[in-house]
Protein backbone atom coordinates (compact mmCIF):
# COMPACT_ATOMS: atom_id res chain seq x y z
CA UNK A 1 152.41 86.29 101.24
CA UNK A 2 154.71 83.17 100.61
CA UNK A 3 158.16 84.90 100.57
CA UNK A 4 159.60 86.00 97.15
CA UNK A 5 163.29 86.23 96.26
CA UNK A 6 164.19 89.20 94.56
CA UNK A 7 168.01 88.61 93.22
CA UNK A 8 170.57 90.32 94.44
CA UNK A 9 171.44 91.52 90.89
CA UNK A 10 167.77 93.33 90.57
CA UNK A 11 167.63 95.01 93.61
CA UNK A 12 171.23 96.55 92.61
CA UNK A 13 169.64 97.72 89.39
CA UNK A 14 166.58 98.89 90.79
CA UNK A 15 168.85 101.22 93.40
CA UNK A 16 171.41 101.95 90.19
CA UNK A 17 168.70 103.47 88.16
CA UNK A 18 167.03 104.92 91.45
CA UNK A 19 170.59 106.99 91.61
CA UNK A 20 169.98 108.55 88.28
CA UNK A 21 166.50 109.32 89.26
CA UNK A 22 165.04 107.02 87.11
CA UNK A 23 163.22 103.74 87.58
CA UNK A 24 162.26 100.38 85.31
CA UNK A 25 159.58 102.09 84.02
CA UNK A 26 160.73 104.96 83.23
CA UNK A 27 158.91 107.20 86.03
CA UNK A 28 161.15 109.67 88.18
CA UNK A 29 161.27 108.70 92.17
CA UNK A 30 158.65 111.36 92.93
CA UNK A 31 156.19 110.00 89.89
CA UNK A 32 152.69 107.56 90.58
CA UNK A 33 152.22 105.12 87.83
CA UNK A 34 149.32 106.13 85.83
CA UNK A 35 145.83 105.41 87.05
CA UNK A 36 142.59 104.54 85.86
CA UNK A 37 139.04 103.63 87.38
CA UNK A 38 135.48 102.91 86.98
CA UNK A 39 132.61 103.45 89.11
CA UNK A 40 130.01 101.50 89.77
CA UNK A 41 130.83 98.23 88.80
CA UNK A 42 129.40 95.94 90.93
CA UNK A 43 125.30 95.91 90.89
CA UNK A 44 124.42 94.35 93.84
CA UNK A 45 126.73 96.14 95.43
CA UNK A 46 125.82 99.88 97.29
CA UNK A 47 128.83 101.49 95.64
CA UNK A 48 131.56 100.14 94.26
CA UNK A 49 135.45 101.27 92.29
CA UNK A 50 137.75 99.41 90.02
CA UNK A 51 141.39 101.21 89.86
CA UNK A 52 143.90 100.35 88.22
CA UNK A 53 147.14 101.75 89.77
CA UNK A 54 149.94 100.32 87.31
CA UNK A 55 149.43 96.99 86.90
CA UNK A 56 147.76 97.03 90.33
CA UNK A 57 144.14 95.89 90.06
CA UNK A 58 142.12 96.39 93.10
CA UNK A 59 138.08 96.32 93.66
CA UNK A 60 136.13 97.54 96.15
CA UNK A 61 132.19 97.09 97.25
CA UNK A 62 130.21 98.62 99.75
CA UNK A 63 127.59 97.10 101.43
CA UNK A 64 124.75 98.49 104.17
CA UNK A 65 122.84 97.40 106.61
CA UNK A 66 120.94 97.35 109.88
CA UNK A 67 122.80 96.96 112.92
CA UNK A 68 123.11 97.58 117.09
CA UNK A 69 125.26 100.56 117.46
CA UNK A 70 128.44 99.93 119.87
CA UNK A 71 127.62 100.49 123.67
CA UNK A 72 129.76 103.17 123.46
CA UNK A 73 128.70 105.16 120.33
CA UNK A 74 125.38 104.76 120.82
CA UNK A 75 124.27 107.06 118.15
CA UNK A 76 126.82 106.31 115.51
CA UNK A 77 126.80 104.10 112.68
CA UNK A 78 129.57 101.56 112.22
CA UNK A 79 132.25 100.90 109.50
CA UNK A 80 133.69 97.23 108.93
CA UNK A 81 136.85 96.58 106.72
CA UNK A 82 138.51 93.60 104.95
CA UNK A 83 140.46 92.81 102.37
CA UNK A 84 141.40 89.79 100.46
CA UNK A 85 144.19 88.37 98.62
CA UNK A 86 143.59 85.30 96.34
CA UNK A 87 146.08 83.51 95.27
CA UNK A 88 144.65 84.56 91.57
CA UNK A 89 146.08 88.31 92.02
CA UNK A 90 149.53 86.87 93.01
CA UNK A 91 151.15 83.22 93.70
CA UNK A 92 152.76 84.15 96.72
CA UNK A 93 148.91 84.79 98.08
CA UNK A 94 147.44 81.47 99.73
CA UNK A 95 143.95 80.69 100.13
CA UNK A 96 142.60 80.60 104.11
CA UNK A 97 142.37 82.92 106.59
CA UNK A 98 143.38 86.61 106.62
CA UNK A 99 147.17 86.85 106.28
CA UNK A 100 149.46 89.75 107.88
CA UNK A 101 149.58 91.66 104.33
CA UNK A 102 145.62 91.90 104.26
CA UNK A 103 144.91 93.31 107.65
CA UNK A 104 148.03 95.60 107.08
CA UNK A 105 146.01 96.72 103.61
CA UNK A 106 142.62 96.96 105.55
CA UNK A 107 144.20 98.58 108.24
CA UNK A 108 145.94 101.19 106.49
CA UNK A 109 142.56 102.13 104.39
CA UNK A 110 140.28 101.96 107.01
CA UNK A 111 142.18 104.25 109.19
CA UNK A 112 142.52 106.56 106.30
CA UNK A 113 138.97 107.38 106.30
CA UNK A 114 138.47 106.87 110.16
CA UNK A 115 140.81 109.49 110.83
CA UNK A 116 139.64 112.10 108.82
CA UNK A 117 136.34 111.95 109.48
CA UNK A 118 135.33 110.82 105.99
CA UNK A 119 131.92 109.41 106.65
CA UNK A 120 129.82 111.87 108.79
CA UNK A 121 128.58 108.80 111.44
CA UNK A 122 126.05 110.30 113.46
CA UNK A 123 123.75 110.67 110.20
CA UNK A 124 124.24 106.86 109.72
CA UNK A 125 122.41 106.29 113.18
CA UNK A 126 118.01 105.46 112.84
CA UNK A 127 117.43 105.18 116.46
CA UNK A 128 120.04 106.11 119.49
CA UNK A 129 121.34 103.14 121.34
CA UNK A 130 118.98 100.39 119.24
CA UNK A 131 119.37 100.80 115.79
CA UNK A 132 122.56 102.37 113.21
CA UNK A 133 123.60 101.45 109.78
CA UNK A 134 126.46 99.24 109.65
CA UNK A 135 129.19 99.93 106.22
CA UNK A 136 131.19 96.94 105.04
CA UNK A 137 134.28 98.06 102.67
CA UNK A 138 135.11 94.53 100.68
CA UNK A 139 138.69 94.84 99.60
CA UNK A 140 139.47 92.75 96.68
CA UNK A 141 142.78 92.47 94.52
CA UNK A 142 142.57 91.27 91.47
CA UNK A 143 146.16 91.84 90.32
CA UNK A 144 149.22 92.64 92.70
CA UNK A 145 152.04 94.67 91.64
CA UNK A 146 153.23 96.67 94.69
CA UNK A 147 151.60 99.43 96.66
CA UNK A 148 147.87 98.07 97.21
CA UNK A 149 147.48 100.70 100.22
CA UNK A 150 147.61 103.76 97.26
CA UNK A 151 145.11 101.57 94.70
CA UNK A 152 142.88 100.19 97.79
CA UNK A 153 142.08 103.60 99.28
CA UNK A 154 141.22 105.09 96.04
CA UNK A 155 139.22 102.66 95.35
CA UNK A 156 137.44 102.89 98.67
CA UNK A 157 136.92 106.60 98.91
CA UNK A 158 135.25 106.37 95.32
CA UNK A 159 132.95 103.56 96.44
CA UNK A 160 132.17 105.48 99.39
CA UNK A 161 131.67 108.57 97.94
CA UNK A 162 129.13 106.82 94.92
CA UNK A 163 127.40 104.72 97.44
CA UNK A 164 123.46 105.00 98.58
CA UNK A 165 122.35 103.63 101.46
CA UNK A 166 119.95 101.35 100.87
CA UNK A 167 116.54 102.22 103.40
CA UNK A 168 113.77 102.05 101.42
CA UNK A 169 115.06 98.11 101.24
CA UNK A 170 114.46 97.46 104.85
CA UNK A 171 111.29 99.86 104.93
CA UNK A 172 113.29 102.73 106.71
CA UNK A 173 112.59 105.54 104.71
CA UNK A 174 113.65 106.91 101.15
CA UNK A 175 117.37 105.81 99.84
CA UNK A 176 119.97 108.50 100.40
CA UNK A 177 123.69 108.86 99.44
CA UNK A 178 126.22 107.79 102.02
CA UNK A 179 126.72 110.76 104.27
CA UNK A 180 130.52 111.83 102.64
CA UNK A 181 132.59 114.77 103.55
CA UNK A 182 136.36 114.81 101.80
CA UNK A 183 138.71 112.90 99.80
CA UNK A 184 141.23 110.57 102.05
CA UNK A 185 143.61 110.04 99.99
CA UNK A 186 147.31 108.02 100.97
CA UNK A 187 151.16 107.90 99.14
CA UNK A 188 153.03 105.07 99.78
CA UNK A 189 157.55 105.25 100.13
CA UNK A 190 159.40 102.82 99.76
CA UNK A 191 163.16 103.50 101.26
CA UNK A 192 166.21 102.24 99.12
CA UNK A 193 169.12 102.79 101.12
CA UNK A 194 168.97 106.18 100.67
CA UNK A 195 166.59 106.77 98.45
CA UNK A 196 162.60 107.46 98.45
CA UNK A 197 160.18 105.98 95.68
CA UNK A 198 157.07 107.19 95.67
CA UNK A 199 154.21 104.38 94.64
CA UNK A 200 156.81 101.63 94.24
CA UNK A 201 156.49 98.45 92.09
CA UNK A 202 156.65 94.76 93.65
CA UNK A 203 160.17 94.52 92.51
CA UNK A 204 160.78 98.10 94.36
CA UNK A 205 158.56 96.47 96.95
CA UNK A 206 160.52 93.36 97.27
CA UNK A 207 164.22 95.56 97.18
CA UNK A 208 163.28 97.99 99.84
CA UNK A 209 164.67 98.11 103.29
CA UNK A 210 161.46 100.64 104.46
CA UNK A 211 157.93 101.49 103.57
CA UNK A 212 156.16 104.20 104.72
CA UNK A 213 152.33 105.62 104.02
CA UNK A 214 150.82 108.69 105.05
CA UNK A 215 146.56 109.83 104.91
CA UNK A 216 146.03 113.11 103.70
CA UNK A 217 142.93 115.19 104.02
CA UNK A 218 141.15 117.68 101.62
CA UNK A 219 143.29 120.50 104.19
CA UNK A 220 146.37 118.74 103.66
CA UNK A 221 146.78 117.70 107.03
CA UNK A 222 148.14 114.25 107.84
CA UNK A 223 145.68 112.01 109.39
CA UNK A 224 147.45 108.54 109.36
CA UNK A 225 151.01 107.30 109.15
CA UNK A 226 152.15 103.63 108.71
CA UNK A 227 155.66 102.36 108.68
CA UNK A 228 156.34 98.79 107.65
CA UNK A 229 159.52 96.39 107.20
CA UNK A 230 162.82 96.91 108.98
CA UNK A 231 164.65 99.88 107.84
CA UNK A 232 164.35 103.38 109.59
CA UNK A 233 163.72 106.91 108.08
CA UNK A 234 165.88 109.93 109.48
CA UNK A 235 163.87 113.27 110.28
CA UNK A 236 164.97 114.45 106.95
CA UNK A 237 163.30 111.51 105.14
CA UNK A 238 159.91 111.98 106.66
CA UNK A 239 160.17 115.85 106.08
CA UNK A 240 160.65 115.10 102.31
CA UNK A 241 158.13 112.50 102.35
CA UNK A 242 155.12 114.48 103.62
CA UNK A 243 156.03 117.39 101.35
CA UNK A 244 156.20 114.94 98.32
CA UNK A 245 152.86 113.96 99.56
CA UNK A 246 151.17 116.81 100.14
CA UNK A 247 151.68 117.66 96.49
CA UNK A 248 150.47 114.23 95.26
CA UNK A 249 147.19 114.04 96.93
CA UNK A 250 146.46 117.50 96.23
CA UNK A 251 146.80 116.82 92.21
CA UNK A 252 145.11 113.53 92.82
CA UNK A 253 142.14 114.83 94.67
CA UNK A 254 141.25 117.18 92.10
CA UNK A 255 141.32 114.96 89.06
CA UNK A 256 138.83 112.59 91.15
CA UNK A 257 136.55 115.29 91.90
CA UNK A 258 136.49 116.27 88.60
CA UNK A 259 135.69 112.88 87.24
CA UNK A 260 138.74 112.85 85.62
């Protein structure tokens, strides 16, 4: 992202209101903005999730196919994924190869679901050492107002967990659902001085000396971390953090097994 000035004038409002546990709009620090989603939105697609996080817009697709398994995992099927950022979702995006902020995002999400065993890869695998299916998660923001690792791995677990692997296309057998087992979910910090906001803004974004995201399982366990900009968090900071957390995925997770 082209770099965006925040004045110095917002960012000491944003911390102001941030001391009086209130934010521009209107959420407590320890509040997500509200969310909303669709499934299936994307028909050529083998799954796919709009969520709206905010004002944050993201869509995801999954794709399957036919692939040689790594030397190494010879009887495991593969996962591949990327994310974009058009300069449509935000001006600061440019147009080109990946940039920093997009491999971050992929990054963040893939490891998410890597970690915690999401996708059950040995039953992705048609023949040991010659032949596995491969998944490609397409990351695509359509509208960026902060926190795109929260919005992009919602929207990826629900295409995963909707999507069908696609056999009877390539004359290997009868369709089946992608081989799922929990509910990755992540909660994104931002540090402000010192203060935590949970599922900041892009002006929070663009005022905070830290960011921090953690991967939660259905157990509650903590399967991925990621720290990002320059600011440090003190053992009391991460303590809160991954108890806020904790809490938030756990309310989360039920509302999107439920449908909700």
């Amino acid at each position: 992202m082209k770099r965006t000035i925040i004045p110095e004038i917002k960012k000491e409002m944003i911390y102001k209101l941030a001391q009086r546990d209130c934010r521009e709009d209107d959420r407590s620090p320890v509040e997500s903005r509200p969310l909303t989603y669709e499934i299936n939105t994307i028909g050529t697609a083998e799954g796919s999730a709009r969520v709206k996080l905010g004002k944050t817009d993201v869509l995801v697709g999954v794709k399957l196919q036919p692939g040689e398994p790594y030397p190494d995992k010879p009887n495991q099927g593969v996962l591949m994924t990327g994310c974009e950022l058009k300069p449509m979702a935000h001006p600061g995006f440019e147009s080109g190869a990946p940039s920093e902020e997009s491999i971050e995002i992929a990054r963040v999400v893939d490891r998410g679901i890597r970690e915690s065993k999401m996708i059950d890869m040995e039953k992705l695998c048609i023949e040991p050492g010659k032949k596995i299916w491969m998944v490609f998660l397409d990351i695509q923001v359509i509208n960026y107002d902060g926190n795109m690792f929260d919005a992009a791995t919602i929207a990826s677990v629900l295409a995963l967990h909707n999507a069908i692997v696609p056999a009877s296309r390539f004359d290997l057998g009868d369709d089946f659902p992608v081989p799922v087992a929990c509910w990755p979910l992540t909660t994104t910090f931002i540090k402000l001085h010192d203060l935590l906001l949970v599922d900041p803004t892009l002006n929070e974004e663009l005022s905070a000396d830290l960011r921090f995201t953690v991967s939660i399982d259905d157990n509650g366990d903590f399967r991925a971390m990621q720290k990002g900009l320059k600011g440090s968090l003190t053992y009391d900071d991460v303590i809160r953090a991954l108890d806020i957390a904790q809490k938030l995925t756990l309310g989360m997770r039920s509302r999107l097994i439920k449908g909700e």
